[in-house]
Every structure is written in structure tokens, then in C-alpha cells.
N, C-alpha and C. Protein backbone atom coordinates (compact mmCIF):
# COMPACT_ATOMS: atom_id res chain seq x y z
N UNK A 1 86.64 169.06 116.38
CA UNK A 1 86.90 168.54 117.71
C UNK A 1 85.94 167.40 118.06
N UNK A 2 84.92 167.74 117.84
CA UNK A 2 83.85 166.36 118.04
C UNK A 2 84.00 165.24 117.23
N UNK A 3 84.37 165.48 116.08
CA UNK A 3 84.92 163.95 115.34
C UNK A 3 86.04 163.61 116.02
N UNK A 4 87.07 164.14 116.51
CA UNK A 4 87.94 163.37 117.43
C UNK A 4 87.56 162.19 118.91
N UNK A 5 86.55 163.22 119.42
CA UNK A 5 85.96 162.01 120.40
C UNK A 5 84.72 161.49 119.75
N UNK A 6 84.34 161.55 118.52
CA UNK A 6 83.66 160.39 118.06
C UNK A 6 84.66 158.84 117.56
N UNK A 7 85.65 159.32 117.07
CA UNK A 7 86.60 158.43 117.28
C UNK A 7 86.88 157.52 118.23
N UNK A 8 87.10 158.65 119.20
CA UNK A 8 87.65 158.17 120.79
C UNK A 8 86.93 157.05 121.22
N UNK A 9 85.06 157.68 121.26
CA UNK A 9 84.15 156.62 121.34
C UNK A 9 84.02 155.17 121.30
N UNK A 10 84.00 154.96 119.67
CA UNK A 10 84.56 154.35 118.65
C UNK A 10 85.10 152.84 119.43
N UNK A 11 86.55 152.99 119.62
CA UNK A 11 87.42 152.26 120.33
C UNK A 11 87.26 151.35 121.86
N UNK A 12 86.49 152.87 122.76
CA UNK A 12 87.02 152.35 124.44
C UNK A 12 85.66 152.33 125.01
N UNK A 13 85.41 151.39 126.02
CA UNK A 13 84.24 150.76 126.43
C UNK A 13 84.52 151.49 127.87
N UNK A 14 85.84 151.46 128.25
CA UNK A 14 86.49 151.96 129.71
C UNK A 14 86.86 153.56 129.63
N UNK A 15 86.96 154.15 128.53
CA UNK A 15 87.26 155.58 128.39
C UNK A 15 85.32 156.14 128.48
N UNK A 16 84.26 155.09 128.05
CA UNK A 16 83.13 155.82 128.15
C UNK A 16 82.49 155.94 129.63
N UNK A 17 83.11 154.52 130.60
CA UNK A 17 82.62 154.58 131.86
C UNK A 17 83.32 155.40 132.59
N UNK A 18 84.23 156.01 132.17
CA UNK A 18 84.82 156.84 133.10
C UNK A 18 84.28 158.34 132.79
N UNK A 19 84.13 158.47 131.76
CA UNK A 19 83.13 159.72 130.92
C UNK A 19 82.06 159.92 131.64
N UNK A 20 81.55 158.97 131.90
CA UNK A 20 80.24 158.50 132.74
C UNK A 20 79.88 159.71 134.34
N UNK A 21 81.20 158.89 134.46
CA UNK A 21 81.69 158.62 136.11
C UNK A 21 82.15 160.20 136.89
N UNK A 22 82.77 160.90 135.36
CA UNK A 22 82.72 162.25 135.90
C UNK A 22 81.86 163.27 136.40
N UNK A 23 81.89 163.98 137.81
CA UNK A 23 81.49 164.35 138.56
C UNK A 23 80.96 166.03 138.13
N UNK A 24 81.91 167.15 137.55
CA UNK A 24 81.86 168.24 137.57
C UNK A 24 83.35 168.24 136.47
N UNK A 25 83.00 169.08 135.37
CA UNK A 25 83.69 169.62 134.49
C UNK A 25 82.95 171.42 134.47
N UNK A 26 84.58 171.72 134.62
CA UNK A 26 85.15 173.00 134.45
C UNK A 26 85.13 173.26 132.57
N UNK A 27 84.59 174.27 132.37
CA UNK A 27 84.96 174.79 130.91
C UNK A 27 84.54 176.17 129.97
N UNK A 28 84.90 176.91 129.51
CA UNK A 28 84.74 177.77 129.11
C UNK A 28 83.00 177.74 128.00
N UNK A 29 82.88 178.90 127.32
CA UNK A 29 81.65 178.73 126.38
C UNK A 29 81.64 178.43 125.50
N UNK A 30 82.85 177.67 124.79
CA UNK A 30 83.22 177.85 123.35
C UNK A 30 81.86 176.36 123.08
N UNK A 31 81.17 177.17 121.84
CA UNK A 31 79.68 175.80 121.93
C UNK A 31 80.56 174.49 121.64
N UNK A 32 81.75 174.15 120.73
CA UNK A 32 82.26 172.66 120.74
C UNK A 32 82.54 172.06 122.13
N UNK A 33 83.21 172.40 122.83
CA UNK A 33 83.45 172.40 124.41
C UNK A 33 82.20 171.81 124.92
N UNK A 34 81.33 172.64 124.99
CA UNK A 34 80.04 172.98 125.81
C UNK A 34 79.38 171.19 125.10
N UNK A 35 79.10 171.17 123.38
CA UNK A 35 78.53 170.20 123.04
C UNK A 35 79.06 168.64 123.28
N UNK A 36 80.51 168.45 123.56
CA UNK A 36 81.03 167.46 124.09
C UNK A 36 80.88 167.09 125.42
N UNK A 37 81.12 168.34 126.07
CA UNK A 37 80.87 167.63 127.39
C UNK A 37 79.87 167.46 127.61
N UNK A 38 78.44 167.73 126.89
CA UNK A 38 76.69 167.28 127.22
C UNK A 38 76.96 166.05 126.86
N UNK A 39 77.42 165.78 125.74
CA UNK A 39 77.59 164.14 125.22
C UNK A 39 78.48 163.40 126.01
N UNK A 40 79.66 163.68 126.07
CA UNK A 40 80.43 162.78 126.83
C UNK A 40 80.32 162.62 128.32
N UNK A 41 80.15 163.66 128.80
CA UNK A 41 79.94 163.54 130.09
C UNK A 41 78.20 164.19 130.64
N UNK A 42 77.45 162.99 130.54
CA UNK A 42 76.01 163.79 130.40
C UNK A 42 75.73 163.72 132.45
N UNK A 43 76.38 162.93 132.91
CA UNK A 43 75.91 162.92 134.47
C UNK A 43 76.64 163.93 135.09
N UNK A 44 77.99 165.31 134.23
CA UNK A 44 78.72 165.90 135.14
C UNK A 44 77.93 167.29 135.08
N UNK A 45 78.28 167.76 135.88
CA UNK A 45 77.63 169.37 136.06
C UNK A 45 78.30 170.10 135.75
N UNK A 46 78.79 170.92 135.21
CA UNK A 46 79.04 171.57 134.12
C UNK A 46 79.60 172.90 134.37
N UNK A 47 80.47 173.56 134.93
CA UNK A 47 80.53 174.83 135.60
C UNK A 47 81.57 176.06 134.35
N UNK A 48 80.86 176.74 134.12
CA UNK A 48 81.72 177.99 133.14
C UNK A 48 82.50 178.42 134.29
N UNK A 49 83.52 178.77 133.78
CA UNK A 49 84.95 179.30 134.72
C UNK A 49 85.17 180.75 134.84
N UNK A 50 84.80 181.07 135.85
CA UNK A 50 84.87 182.57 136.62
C UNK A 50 86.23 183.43 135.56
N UNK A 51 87.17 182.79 135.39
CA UNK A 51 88.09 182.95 134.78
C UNK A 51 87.22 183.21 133.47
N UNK A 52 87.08 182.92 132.74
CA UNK A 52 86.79 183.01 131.16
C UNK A 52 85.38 183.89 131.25
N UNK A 53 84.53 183.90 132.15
CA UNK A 53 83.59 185.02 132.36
C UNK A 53 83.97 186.31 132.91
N UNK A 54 84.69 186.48 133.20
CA UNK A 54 85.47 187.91 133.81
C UNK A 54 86.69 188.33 132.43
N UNK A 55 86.84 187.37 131.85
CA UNK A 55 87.67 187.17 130.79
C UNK A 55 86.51 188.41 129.55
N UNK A 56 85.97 187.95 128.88
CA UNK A 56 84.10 188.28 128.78
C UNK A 56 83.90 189.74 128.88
N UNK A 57 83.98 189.65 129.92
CA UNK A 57 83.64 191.20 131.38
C UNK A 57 84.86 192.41 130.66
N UNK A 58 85.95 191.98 130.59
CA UNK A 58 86.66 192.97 130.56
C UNK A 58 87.28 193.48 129.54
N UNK A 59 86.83 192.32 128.49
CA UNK A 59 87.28 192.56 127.23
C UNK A 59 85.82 193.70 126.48
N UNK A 60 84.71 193.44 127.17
CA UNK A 60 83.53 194.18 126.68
C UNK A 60 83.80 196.06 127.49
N UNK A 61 85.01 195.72 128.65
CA UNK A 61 84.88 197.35 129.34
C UNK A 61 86.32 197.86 128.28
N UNK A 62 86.93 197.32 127.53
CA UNK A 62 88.53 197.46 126.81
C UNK A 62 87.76 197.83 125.88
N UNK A 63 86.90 197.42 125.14
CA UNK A 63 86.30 198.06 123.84
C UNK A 63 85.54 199.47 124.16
N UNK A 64 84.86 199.83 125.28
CA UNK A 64 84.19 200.71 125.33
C UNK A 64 85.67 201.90 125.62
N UNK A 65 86.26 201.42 126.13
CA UNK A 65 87.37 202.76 126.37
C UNK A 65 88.18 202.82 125.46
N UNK A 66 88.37 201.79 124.32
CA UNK A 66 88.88 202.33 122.66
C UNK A 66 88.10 203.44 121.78
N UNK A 67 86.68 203.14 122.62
CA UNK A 67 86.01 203.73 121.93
C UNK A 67 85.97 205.42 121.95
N UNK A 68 86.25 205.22 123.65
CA UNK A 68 86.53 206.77 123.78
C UNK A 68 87.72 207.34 123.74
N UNK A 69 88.39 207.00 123.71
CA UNK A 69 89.67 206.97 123.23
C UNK A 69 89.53 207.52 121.92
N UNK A 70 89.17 206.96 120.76
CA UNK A 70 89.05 207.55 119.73
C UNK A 70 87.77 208.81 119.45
N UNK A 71 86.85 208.95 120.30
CA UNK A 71 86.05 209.97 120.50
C UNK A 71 86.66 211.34 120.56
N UNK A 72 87.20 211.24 121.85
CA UNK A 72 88.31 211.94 122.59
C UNK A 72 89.32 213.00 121.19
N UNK A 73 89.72 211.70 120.32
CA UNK A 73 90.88 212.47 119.78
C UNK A 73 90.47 213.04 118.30
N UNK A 74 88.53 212.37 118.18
CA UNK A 74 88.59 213.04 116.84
C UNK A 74 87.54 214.62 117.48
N UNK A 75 87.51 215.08 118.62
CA UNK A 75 87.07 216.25 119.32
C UNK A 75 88.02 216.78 119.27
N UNK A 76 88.92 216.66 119.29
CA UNK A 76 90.00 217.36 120.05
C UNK A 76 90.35 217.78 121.33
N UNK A 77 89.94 216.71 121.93
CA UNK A 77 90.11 217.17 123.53
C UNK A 77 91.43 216.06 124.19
N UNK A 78 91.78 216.88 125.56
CA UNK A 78 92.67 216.32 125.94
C UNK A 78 92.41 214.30 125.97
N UNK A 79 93.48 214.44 126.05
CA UNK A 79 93.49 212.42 125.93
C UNK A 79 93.57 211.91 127.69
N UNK A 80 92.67 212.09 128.31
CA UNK A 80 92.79 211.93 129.99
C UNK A 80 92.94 210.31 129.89
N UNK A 81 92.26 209.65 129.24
CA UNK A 81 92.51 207.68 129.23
C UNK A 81 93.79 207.55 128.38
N UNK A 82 94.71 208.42 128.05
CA UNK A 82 96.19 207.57 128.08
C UNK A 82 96.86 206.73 129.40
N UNK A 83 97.13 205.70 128.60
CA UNK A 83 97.73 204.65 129.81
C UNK A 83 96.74 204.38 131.04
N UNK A 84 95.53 204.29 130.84
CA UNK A 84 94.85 204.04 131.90
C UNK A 84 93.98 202.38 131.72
N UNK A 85 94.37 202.07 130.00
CA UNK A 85 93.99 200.34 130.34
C UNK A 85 93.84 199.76 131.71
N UNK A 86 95.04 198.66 132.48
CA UNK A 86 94.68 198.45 133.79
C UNK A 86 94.30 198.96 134.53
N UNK A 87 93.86 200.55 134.48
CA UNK A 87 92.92 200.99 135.43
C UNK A 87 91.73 200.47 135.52
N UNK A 88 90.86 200.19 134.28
CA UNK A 88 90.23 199.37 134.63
C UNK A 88 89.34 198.04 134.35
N UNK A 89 90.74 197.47 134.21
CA UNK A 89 90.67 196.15 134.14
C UNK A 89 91.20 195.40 135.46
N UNK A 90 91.88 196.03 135.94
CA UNK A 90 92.08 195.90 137.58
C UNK A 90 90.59 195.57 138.74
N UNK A 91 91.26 195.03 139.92
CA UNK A 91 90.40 195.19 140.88
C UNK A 91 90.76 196.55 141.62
N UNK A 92 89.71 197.37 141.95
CA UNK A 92 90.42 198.66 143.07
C UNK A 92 91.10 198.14 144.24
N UNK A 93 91.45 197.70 144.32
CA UNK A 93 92.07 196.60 145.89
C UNK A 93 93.61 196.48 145.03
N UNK A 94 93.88 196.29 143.61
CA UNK A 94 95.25 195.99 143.69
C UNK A 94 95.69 196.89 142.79
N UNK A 95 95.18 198.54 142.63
CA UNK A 95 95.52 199.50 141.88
C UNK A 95 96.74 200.03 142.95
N UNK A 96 97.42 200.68 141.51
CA UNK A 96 98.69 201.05 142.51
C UNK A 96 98.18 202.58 142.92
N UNK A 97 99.01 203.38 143.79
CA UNK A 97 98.71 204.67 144.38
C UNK A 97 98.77 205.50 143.17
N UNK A 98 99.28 205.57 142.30
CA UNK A 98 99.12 206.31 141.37
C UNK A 98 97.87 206.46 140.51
N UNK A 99 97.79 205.10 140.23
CA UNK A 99 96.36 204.51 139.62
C UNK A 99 95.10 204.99 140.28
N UNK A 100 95.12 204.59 141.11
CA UNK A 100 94.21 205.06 142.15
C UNK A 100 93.55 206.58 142.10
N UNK A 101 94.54 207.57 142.11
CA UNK A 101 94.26 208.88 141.95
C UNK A 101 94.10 208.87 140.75
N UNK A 102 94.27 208.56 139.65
CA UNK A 102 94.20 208.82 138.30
C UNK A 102 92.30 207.93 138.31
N UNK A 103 92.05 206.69 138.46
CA UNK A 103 90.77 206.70 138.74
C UNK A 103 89.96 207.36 139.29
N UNK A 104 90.57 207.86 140.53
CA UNK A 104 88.83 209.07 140.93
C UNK A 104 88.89 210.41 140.21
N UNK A 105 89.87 210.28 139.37
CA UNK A 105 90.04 211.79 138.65
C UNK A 105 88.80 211.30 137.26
N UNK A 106 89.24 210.10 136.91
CA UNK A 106 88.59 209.60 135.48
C UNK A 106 87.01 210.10 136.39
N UNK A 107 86.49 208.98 137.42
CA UNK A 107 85.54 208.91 137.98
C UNK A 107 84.78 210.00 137.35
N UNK A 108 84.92 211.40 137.72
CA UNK A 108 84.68 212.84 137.29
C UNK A 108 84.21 213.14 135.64
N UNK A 109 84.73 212.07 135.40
CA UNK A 109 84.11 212.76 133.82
C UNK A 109 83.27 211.91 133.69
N UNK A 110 82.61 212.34 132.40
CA UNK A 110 81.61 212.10 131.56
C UNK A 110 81.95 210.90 130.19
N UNK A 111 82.61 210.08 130.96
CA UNK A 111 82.83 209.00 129.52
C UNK A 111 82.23 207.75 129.60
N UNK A 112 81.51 207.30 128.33
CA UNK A 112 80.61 205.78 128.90
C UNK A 112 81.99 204.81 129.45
N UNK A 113 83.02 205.07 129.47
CA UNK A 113 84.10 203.43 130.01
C UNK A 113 83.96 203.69 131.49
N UNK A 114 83.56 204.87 132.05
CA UNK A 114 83.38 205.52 133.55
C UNK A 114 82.45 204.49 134.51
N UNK A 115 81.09 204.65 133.01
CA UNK A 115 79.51 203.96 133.43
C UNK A 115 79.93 201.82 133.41
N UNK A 116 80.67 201.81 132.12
CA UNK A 116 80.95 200.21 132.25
C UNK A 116 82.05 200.09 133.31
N UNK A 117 83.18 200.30 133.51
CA UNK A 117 83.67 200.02 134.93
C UNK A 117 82.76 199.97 136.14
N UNK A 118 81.93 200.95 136.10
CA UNK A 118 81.06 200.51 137.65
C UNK A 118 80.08 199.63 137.43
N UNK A 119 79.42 199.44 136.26
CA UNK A 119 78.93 198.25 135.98
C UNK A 119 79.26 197.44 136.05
N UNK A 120 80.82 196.47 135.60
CA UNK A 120 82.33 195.67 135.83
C UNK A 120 81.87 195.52 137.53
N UNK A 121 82.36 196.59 138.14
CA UNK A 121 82.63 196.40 139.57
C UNK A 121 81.29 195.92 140.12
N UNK A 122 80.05 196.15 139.86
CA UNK A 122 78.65 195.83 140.57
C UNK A 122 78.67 194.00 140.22
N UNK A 123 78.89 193.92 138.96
CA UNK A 123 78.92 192.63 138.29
C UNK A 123 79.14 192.02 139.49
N UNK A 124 80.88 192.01 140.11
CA UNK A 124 81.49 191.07 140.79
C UNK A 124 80.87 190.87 142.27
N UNK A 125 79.61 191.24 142.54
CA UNK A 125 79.06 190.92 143.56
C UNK A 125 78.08 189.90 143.09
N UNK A 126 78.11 189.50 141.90
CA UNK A 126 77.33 188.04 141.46
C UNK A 126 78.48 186.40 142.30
N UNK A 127 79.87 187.04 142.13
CA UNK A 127 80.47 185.87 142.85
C UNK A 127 80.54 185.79 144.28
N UNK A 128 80.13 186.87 145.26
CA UNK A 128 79.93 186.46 146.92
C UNK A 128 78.78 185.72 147.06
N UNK A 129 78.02 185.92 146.17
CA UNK A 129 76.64 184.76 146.38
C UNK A 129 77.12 183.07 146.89
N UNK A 130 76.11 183.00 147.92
CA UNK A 130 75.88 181.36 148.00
C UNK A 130 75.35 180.71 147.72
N UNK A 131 73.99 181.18 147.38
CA UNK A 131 72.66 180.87 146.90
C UNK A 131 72.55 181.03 145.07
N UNK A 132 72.27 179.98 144.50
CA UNK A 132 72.26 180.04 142.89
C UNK A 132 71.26 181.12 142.73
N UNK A 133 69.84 181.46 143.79
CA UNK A 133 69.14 181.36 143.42
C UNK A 133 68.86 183.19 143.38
N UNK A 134 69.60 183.90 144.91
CA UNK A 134 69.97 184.88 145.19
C UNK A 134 71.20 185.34 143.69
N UNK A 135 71.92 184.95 143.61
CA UNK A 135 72.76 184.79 142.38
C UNK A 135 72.00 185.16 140.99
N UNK A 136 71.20 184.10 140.77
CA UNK A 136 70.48 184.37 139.73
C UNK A 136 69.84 185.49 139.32
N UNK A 137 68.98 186.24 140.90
CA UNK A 137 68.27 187.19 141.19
C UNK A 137 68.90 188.36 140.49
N UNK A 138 70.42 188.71 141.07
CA UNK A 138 71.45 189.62 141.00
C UNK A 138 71.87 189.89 139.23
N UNK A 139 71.98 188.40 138.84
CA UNK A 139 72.20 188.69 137.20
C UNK A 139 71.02 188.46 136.18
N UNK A 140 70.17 188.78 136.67
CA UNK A 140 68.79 189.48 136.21
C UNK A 140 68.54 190.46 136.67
N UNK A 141 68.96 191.08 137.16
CA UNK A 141 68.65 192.78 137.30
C UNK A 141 69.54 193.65 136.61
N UNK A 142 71.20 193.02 137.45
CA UNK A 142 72.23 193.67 136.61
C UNK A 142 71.54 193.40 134.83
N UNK A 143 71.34 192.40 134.26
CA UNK A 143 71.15 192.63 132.83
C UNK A 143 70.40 193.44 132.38
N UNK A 144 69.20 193.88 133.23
CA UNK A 144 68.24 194.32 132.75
C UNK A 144 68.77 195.82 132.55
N UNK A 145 69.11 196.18 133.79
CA UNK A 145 70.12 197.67 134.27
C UNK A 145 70.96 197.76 133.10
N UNK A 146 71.78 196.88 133.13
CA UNK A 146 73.16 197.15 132.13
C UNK A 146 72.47 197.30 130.73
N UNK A 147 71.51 196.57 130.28
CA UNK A 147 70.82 196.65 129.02
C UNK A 147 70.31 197.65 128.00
N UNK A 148 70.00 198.49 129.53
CA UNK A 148 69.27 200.05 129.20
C UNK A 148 70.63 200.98 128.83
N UNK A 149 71.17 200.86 129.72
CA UNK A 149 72.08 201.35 128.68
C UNK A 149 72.85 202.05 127.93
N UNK A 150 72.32 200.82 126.75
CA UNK A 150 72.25 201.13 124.85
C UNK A 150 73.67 201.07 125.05
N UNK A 151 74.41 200.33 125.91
CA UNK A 151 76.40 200.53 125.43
C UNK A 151 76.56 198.94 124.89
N UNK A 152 76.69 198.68 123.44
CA UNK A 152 76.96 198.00 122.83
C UNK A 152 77.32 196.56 123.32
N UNK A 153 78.75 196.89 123.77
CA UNK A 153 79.79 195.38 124.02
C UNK A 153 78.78 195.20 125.17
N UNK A 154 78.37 196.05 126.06
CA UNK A 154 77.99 195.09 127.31
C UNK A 154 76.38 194.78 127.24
N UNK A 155 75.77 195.03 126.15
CA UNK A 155 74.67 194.60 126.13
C UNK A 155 74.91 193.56 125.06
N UNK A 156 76.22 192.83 124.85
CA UNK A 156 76.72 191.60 123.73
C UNK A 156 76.99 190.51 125.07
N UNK A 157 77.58 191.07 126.21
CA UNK A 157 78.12 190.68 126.97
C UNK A 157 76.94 189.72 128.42
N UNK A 158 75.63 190.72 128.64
CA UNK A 158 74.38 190.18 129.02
C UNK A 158 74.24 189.31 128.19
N UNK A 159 74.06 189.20 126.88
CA UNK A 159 73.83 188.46 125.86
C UNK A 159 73.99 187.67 126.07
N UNK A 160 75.09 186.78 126.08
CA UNK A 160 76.02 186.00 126.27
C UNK A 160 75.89 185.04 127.58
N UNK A 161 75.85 186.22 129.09
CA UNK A 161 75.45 185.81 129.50
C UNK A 161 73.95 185.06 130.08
N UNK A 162 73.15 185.65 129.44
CA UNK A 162 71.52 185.16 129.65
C UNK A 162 71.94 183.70 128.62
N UNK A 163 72.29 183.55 127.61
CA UNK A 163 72.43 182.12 126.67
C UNK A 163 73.12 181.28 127.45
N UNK A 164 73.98 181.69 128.77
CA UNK A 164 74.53 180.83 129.36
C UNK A 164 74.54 180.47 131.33
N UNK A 165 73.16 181.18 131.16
CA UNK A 165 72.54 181.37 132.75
C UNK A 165 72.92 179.77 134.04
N UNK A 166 72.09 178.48 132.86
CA UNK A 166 72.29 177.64 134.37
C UNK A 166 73.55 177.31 134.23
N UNK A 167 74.39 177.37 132.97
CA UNK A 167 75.73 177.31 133.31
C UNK A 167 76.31 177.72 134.28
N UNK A 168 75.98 178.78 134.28
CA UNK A 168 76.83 180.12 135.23
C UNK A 168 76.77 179.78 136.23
N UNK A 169 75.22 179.59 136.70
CA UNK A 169 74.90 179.13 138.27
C UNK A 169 74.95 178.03 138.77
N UNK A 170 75.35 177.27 137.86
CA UNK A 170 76.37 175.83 138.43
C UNK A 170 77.62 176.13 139.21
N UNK A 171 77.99 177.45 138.86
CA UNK A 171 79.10 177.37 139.76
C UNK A 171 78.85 177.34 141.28
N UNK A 172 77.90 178.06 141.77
CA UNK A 172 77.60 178.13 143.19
C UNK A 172 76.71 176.52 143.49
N UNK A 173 76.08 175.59 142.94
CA UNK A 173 76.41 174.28 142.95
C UNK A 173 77.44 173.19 143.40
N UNK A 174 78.38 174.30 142.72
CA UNK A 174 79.80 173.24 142.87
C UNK A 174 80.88 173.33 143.48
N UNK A 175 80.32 174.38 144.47
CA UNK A 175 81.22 174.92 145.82
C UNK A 175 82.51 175.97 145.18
N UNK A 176 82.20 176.50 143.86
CA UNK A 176 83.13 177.44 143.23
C UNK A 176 84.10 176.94 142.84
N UNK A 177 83.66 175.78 141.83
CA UNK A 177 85.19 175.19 141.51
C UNK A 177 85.51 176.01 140.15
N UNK A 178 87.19 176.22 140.19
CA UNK A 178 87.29 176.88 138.70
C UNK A 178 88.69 176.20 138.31
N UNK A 179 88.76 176.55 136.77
CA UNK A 179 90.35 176.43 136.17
C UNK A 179 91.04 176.75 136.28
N UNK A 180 90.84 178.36 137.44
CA UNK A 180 92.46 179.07 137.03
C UNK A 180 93.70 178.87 137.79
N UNK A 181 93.75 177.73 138.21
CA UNK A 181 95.09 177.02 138.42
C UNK A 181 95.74 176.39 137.16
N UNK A 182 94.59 175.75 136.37
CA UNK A 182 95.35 175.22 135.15
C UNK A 182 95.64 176.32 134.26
N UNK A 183 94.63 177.54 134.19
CA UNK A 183 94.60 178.83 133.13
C UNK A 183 96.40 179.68 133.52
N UNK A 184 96.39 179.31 135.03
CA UNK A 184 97.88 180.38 135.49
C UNK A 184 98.65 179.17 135.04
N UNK A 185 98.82 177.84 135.22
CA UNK A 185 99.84 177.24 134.85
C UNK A 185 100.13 177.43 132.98
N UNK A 186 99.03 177.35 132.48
CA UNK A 186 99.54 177.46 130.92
C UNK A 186 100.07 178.83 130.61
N UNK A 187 99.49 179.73 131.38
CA UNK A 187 100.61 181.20 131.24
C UNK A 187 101.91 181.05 131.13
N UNK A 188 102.04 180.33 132.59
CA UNK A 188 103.24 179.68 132.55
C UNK A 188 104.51 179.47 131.64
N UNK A 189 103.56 178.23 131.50
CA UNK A 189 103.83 177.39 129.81
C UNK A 189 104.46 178.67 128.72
N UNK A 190 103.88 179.05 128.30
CA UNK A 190 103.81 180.13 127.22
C UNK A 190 104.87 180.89 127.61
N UNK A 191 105.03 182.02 128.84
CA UNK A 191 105.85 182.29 128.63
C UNK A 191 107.65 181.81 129.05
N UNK A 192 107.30 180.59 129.72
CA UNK A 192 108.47 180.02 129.52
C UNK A 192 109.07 179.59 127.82
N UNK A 193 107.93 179.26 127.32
CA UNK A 193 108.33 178.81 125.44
C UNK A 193 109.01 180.11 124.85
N UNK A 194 108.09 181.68 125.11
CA UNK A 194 108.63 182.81 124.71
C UNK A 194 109.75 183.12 125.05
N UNK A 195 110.14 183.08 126.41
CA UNK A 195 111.84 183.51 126.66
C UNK A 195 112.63 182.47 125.79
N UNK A 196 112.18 180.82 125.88
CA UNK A 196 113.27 180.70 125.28
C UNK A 196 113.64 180.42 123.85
N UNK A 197 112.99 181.06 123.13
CA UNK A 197 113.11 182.09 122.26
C UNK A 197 113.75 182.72 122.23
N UNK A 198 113.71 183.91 122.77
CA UNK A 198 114.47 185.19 123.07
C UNK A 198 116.27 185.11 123.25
């Protein structure tokens, strides 16, 4: 990808002042991403997308409940996390009534996906922040908390996030700008291509 806009380079005198000129780029962590836009756009501020960090978040609470999931069935005990994925990968605000009761039932047990969901849910009080700095405060403790632990994905997941701290807190910089208008439109995309298929 970077030899492509070394190319790009290459050519346009007016494609670099406008490179220049950009204000705030939106973008995920992928390091090619991340290393272009330091180069190409070195005056924009830089904001990781709430979207692709919650993205992150929930894929690290989906592994811990495979995990018990398979715990579960080489004990031999009942399978209580069948069909309870979007339980919690959900917000509690848009669980359905069923869901709902089936969560404060989970609540009750003893499974680490119990401990990372409420960890998940504490997380998302890093985005009411206004203050980078209050912000910052919040995801330095949560890491430290979540760290101890010892649950794998989400101490991959601090990880991750500490390597990508003033990123992060660019977002409250930049008055919370994110992608997922463009992230829901390419859904879109996709599954309009899939139906027509079908």
C-alpha cells in the first residue's frame, strides 16, 4: 500500500498540498494505514474510530465465551451460553426482553465471559469523557484493573490499546469524529452485492 502512494507522490505537486491541507483523518490501527497517514498527511490529527475500537472490544469478549463454551462441554455441565453471543456483544439498552432475563441469569454464574462483559460495559464510559485528559485517566486504570486479571484476549486487547493511547485520545480532540457512517454505508454495499447473488 505505501508503494502505491509513493507513486502517487511521484506525479502530483497539487495531490501533496492538499495532503498537506488535511485537517483530521479518521482510521483504523492497521500500522500501513497508520504509517501513511504520518507521511502523507503529517499536519492532520489522526483519530482511531470508536467503530474499529469497540470492534477490538468485542471480538476479545467473543473469544473468552468460546472459551467457555468449550470448558463447559468438556465438564459436562449444562451449556447455559447457548445462543447467548449478542448477549454480549450488545449494549443492555438494546437487549431484547428475553435477552435480558437470560443475562441476569448468566450474571449469576461463575464464568470469566461474565467478568469480561462487565469489563466491556465499564470500558464504554471511556467515550462520555470530554476531557482527553480525564479520558486518559479512565484507560489507565481500566488497563491496569483489566490486566490483573490474567484473561488473555483482554489483556491483548489493553495491549493494543496502551500502543495506541494518543491515538485514541485524539478522538476527544476532535469533537468525536468517527467513520461509522462510511463503515454502515459499506455494509450496505456488501450486502446489497450478496443478495444479488442470491
Amino acid at each position: 500500500m505505501e508503494q502505491i502512494f509513493d507513486r502517487l507522490d511521484e506525479g502530483s505537486t497539487g495531490e501533496a498540498k492538499r495532503s498537506l491541507a488535511i485537517e483530521f483523518v479518521c482510521s483504523d490501527m492497521w500500522k500501513p494505514y497508520l504509517n501513511v497517514i504520518e507521511r502523507r498527511c503529517p499536519n492532520a490529527l489522526n483519530i482511531l474510530d470508536r467503530f474499529h475500537v469497540k470492534s477490538h472490544l468485542t471480538k476479545a469478549v467473543d473469544e473468552v465465551r468460546k472459551a467457555d463454551v468449550t470448558k463447559l462441554q468438556n465438564a459436562g455441565r449444562e451449556a447455559v451460553l447457548t445462543k447467548s453471543k449478542s448477549i454480549f456483544l450488545k449494549k443492555p439498552e438494546n437487549l431484547t426482553e428475553k435477552q435480558a432475563v437470560k443475562l441476569s441469569e448468566l450474571l449469576g454464574t461463575n464464568l470469566q465471559v461474565i467478568r469480561v462483559y462487565l469489563m466491556k460495559e465499564d470500558f464504554e464510559r471511556f467515550w462520555e469523557y470530554k476531557s482527553p485528559y480525564w479520558a486518559g485517566r479512565l484507560l489507565d486504570e481500566w488497563g491496569v484493573r483489566t490486566m490483573r486479571s490474567k484473561i488473555e484476549p483482554m489483556k491483548k486487547f489493553v495491549g493494543t490499546l496502551r500502543k495506541h493511547r494518543e491515538l485514541l485520545l485524539n478522538w476527544f480532540k476532535s469533537k468525536s469524529l468517527s467513520s461509522g457512517i462510511v463503515e454502515g454505508f459499506n455494509n450496505k454495499v456488501k450486502l446489497t452485492v450478496r443478495k444479488g447473488y442470491g
